[in-house]
Protein backbone atom coordinates (compact mmCIF):
# COMPACT_ATOMS: atom_id res chain seq x y z
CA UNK A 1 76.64 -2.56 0.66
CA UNK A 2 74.03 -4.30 -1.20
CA UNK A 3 71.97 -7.27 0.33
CA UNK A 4 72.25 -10.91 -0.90
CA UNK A 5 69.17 -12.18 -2.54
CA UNK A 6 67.14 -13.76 0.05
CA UNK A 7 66.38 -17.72 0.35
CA UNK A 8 63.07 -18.30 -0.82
CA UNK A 9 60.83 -20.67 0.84
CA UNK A 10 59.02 -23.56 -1.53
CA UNK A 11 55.65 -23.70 -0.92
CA UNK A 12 54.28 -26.69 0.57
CA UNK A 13 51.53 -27.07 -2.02
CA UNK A 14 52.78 -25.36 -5.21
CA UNK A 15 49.49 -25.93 -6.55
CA UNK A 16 47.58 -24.50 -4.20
CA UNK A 17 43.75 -23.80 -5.32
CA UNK A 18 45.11 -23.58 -9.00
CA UNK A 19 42.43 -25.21 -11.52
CA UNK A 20 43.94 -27.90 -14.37
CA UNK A 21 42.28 -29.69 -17.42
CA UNK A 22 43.66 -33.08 -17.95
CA UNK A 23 42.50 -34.41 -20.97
CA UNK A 24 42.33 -38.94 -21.15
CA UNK A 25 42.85 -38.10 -17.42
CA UNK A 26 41.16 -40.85 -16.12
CA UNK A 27 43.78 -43.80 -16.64
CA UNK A 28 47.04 -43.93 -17.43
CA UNK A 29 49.57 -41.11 -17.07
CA UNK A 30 46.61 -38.82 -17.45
CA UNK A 31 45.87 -40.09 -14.09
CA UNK A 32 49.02 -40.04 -12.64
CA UNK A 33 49.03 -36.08 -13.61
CA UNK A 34 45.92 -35.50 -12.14
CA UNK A 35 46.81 -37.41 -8.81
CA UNK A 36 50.10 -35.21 -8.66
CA UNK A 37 48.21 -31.78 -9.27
CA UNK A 38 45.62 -33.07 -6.42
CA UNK A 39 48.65 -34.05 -4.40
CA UNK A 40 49.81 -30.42 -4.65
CA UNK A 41 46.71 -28.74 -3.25
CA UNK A 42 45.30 -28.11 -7.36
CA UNK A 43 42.20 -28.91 -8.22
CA UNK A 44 41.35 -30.77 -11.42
CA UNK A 45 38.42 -31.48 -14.20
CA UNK A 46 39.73 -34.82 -16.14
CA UNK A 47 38.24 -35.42 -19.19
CA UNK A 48 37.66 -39.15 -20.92
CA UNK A 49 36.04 -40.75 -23.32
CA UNK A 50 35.62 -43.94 -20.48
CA UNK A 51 32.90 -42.58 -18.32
CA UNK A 52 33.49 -45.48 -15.82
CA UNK A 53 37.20 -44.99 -15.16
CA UNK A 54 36.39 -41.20 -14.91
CA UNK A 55 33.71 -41.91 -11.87
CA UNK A 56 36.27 -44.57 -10.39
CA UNK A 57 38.85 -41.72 -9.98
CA UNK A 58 36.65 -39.48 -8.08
CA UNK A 59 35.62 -42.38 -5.98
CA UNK A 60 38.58 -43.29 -5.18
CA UNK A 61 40.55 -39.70 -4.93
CA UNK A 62 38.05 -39.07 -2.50
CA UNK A 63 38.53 -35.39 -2.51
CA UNK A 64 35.03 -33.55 -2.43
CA UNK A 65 34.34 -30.74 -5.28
CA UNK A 66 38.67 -30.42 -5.88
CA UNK A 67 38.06 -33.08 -8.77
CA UNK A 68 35.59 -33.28 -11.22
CA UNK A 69 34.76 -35.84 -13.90
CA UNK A 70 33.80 -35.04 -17.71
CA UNK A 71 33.37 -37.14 -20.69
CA UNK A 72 35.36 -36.09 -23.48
CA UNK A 73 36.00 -37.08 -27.02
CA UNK A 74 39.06 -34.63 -27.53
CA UNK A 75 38.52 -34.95 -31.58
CA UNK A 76 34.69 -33.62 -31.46
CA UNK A 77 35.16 -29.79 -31.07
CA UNK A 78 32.14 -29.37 -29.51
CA UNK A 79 32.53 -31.87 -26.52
CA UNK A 80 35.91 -29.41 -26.02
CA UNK A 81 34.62 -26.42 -25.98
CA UNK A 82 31.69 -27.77 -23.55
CA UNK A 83 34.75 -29.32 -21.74
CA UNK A 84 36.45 -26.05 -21.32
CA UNK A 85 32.69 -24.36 -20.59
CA UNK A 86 32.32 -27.34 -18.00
CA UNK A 87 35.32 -26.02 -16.04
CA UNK A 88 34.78 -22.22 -15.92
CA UNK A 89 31.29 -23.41 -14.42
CA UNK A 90 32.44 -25.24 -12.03
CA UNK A 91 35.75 -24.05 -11.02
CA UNK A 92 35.26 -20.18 -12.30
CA UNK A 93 39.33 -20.43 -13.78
CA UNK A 94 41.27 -22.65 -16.06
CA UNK A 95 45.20 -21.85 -15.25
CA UNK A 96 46.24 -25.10 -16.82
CA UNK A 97 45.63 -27.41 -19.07
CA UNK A 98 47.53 -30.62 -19.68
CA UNK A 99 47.05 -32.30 -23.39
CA UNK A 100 47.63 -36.21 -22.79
CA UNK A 101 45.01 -37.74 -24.90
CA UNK A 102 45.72 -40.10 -28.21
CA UNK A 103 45.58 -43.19 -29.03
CA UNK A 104 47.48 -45.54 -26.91
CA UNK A 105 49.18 -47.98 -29.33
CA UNK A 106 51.44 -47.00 -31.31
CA UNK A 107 51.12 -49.57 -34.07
CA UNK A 108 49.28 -48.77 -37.25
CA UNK A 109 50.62 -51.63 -39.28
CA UNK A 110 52.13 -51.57 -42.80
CA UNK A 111 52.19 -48.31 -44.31
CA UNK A 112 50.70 -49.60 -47.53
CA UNK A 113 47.77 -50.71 -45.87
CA UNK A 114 47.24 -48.41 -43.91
CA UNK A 115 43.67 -46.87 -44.76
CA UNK A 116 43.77 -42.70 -44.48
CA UNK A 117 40.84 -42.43 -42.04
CA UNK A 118 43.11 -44.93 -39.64
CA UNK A 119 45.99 -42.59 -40.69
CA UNK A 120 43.39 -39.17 -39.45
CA UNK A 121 42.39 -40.74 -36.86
CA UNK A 122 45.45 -40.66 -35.07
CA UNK A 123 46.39 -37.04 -36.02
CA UNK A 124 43.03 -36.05 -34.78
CA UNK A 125 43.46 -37.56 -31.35
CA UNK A 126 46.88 -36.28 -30.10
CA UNK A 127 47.65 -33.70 -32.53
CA UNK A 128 44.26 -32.39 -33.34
CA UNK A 129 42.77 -32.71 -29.78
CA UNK A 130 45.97 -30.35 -28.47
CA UNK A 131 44.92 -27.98 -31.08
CA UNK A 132 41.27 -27.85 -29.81
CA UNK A 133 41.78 -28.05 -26.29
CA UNK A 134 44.08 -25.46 -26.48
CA UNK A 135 41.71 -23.29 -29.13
CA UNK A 136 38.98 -23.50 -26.45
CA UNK A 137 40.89 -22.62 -23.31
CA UNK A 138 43.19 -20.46 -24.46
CA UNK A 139 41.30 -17.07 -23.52
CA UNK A 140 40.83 -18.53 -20.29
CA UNK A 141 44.29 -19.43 -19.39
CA UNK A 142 45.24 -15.72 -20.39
CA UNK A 143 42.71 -14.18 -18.04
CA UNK A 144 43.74 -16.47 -15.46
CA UNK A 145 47.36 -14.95 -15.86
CA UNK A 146 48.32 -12.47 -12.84
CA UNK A 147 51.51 -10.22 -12.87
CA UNK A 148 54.12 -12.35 -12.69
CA UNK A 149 52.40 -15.82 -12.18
CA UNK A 150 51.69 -17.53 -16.11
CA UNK A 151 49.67 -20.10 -16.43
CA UNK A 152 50.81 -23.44 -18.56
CA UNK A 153 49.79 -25.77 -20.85
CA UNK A 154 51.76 -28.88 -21.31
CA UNK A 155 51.57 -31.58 -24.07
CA UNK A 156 52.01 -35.17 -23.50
CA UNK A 157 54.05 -36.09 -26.38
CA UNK A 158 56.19 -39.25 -26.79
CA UNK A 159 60.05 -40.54 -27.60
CA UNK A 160 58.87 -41.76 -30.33
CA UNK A 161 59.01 -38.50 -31.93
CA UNK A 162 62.97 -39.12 -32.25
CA UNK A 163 62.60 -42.79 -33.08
CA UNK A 164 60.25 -45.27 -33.97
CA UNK A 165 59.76 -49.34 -34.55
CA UNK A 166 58.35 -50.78 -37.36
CA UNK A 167 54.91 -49.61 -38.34
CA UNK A 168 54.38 -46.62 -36.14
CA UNK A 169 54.42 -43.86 -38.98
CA UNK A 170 51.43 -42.46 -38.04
CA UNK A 171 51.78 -42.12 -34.34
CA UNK A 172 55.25 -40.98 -34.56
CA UNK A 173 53.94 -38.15 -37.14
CA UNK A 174 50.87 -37.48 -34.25
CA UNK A 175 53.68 -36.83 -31.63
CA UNK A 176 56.30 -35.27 -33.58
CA UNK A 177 53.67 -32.58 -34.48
CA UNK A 178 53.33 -32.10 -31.29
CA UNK A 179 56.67 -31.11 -30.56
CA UNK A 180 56.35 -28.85 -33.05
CA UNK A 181 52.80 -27.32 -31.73
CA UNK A 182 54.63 -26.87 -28.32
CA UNK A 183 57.58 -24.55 -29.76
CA UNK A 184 55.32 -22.72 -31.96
CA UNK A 185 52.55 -21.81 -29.34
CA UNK A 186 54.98 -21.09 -26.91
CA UNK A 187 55.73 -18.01 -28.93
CA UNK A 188 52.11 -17.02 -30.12
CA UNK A 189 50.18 -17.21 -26.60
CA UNK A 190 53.52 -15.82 -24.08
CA UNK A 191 54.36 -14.29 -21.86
CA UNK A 192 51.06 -14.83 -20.36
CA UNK A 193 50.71 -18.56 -20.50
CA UNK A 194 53.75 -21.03 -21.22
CA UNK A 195 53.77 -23.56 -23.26
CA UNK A 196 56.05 -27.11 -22.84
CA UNK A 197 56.02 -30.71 -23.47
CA UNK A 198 57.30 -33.86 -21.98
CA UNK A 199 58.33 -36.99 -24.11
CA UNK A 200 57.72 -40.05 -21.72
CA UNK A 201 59.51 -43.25 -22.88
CA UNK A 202 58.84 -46.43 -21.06
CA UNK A 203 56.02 -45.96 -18.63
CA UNK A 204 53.55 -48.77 -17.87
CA UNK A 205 50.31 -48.30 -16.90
CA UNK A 206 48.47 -51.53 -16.16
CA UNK A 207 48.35 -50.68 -12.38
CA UNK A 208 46.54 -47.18 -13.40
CA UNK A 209 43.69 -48.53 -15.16
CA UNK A 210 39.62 -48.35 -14.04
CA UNK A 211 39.29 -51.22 -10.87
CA UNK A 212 38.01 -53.92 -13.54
CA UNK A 213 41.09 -54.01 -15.50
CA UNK A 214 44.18 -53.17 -12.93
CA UNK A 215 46.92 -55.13 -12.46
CA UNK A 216 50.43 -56.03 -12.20
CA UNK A 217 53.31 -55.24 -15.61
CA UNK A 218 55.15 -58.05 -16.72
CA UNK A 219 58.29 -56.95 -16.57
CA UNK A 220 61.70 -58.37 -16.67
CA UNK A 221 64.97 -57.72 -15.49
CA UNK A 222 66.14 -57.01 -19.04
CA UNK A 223 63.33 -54.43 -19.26
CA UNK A 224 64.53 -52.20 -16.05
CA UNK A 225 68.38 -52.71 -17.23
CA UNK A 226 68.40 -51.25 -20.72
CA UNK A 227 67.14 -48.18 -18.22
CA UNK A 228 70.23 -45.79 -16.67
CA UNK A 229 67.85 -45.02 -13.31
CA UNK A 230 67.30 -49.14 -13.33
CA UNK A 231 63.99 -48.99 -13.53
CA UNK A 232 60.63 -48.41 -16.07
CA UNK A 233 59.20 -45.65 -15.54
CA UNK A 234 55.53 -44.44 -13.88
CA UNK A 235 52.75 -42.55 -14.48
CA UNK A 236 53.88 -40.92 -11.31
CA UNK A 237 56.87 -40.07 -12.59
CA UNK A 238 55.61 -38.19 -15.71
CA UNK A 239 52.97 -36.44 -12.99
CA UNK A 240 56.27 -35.26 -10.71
CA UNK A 241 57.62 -33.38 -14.15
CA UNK A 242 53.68 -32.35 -15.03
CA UNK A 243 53.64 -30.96 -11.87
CA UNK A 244 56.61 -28.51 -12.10
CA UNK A 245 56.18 -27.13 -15.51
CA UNK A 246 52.23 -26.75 -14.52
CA UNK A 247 53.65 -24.69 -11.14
CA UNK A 248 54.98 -21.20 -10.49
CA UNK A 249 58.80 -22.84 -9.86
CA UNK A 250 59.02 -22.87 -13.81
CA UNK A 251 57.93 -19.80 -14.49
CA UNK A 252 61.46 -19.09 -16.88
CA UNK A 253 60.88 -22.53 -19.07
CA UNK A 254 58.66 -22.35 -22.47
CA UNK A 255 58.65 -23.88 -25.40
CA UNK A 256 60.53 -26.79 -24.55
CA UNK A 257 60.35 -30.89 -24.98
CA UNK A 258 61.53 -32.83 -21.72
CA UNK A 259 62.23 -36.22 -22.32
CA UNK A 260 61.21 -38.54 -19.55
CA UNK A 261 62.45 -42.06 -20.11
CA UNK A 262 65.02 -42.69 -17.75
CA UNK A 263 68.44 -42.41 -19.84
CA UNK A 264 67.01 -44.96 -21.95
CA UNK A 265 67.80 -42.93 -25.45
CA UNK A 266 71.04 -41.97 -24.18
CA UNK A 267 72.02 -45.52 -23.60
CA UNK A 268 73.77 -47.50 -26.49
CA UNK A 269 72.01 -50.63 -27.14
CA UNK A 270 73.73 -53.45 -28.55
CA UNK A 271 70.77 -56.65 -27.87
């Protein structure tokens, strides 16, 4: 008679020694990803153009040579491939890398006057740093690969890739590439490394900022009821997802977009 499968054991630190880029890591969710990969026994190198909230994370992580600090402009391919270079050094591996950078807000204003080097400029931050980041570390995340352990990328994309206010054409366009970059690379660069994306909806991130500017969200009662959970969500939360499709325990999901927001797009809104 054949055997059940056996119960397997989680590990207690899924990320265990595991090396992961975070790019605009030092605020933000970018931060909250990088605290959850720590949290899991990972090491990370964040990347960010604000050299001061990069330092402030490591001085307040407090975690020795298992974080390390670089200043990145994810648009500039040469500050990503000395990014990537700045992580084999250090760390000897890259087995993930998580693509959060862009520009925060997501209004461009009018579409008709909207100048095409505003219009670039947002492509080149969250759709053309992805492309970079992932150009540069690519090779590395392959090598890094070991029988039947991949290792991940995820992108940091956005709801707004399925809908949109007024006068956010040209973010919505940044993250809907995205998407699309996910799905496509997920093909090209498996088996060996897996590709995915998450789609965070509400998520402040006023408490996650550098020391100087931290504080409280304004938030309403209104704002946490047109959520299904009954709450806003955290860069915390979007770090808890990170930190399973970065880990072993998805090693059968690629190419997909998760969409973190708390039920809110599945909710019928009738304000």
């Amino acid at each position: 008679m054949r055997l059940p499968p056996p119960i397997t054991p989680h590990p207690a630190a899924p990320m265990q020694d595991r090396v992961v880029l975070v790019t605009g890591g030092a605020q933000g969710i970018g931060r909250g990803i990088a605290q959850a990969v720590l949290g899991a026994g990972g090491r990370v190198l964040i990347g960010d153009l604000d050299a001061g909230a990069g330092q402030a994370c490591l001085e307040e992580w407090q975690v020795g040579e298992r974080a390390r600090f670089h200043k990145l402009d994810v648009a500039r391919e040469p500050d990503v491939r000395r990014f990537t270079q700045a992580a084999l050094k250090h760390f000897g591996r890259i087995d993930g890398l998580v693509n959060n950078a862009g520009i925060p807000d997501p209004h461009s204003g009018p579409l008709q006057e909207l100048a095409l080097a505003d219009w670039n400029r947002w492509l080149a931050t969250s759709l053309g740093g992805a492309f970079l980041c992932c150009k540069h570390a690519l090779a590395a995340l392959q090598e890094a690969a070991t029988g039947d352990t991949s290792s991940a990328i995820v992108n940091i994309a956005s709801t707004r890739a399925r809908q949109s206010e007024p006068d956010t054409e040209a973010y919505a366009a940044a993250k809907g590439g995205l998407v699309a970059f996910t799905h496509a690379l997920a093909i090209s660069a498996g088996p060996a490394v897996r590709v995915n994306c998450i789609s965070p909806g509400w998520v402040p991130t006023d408490a996650w900022h550098k020391p100087g500017e931290r504080k409280a969200s304004k938030l309403r009662k209104v704002d946490h009821a047109q959520h299904p959970v009954g709450r806003v969500g955290t860069p915390g939360d979007i770090g808890t997802l990170a930190l399973y499709l970065l880990s072993p325990a998805s090693g059968f999901v690629a190419g997909q977009d998760f969409i973190a927001d708390g039920g809110m797009a599945r909710k019928m809104q009738y304000a």
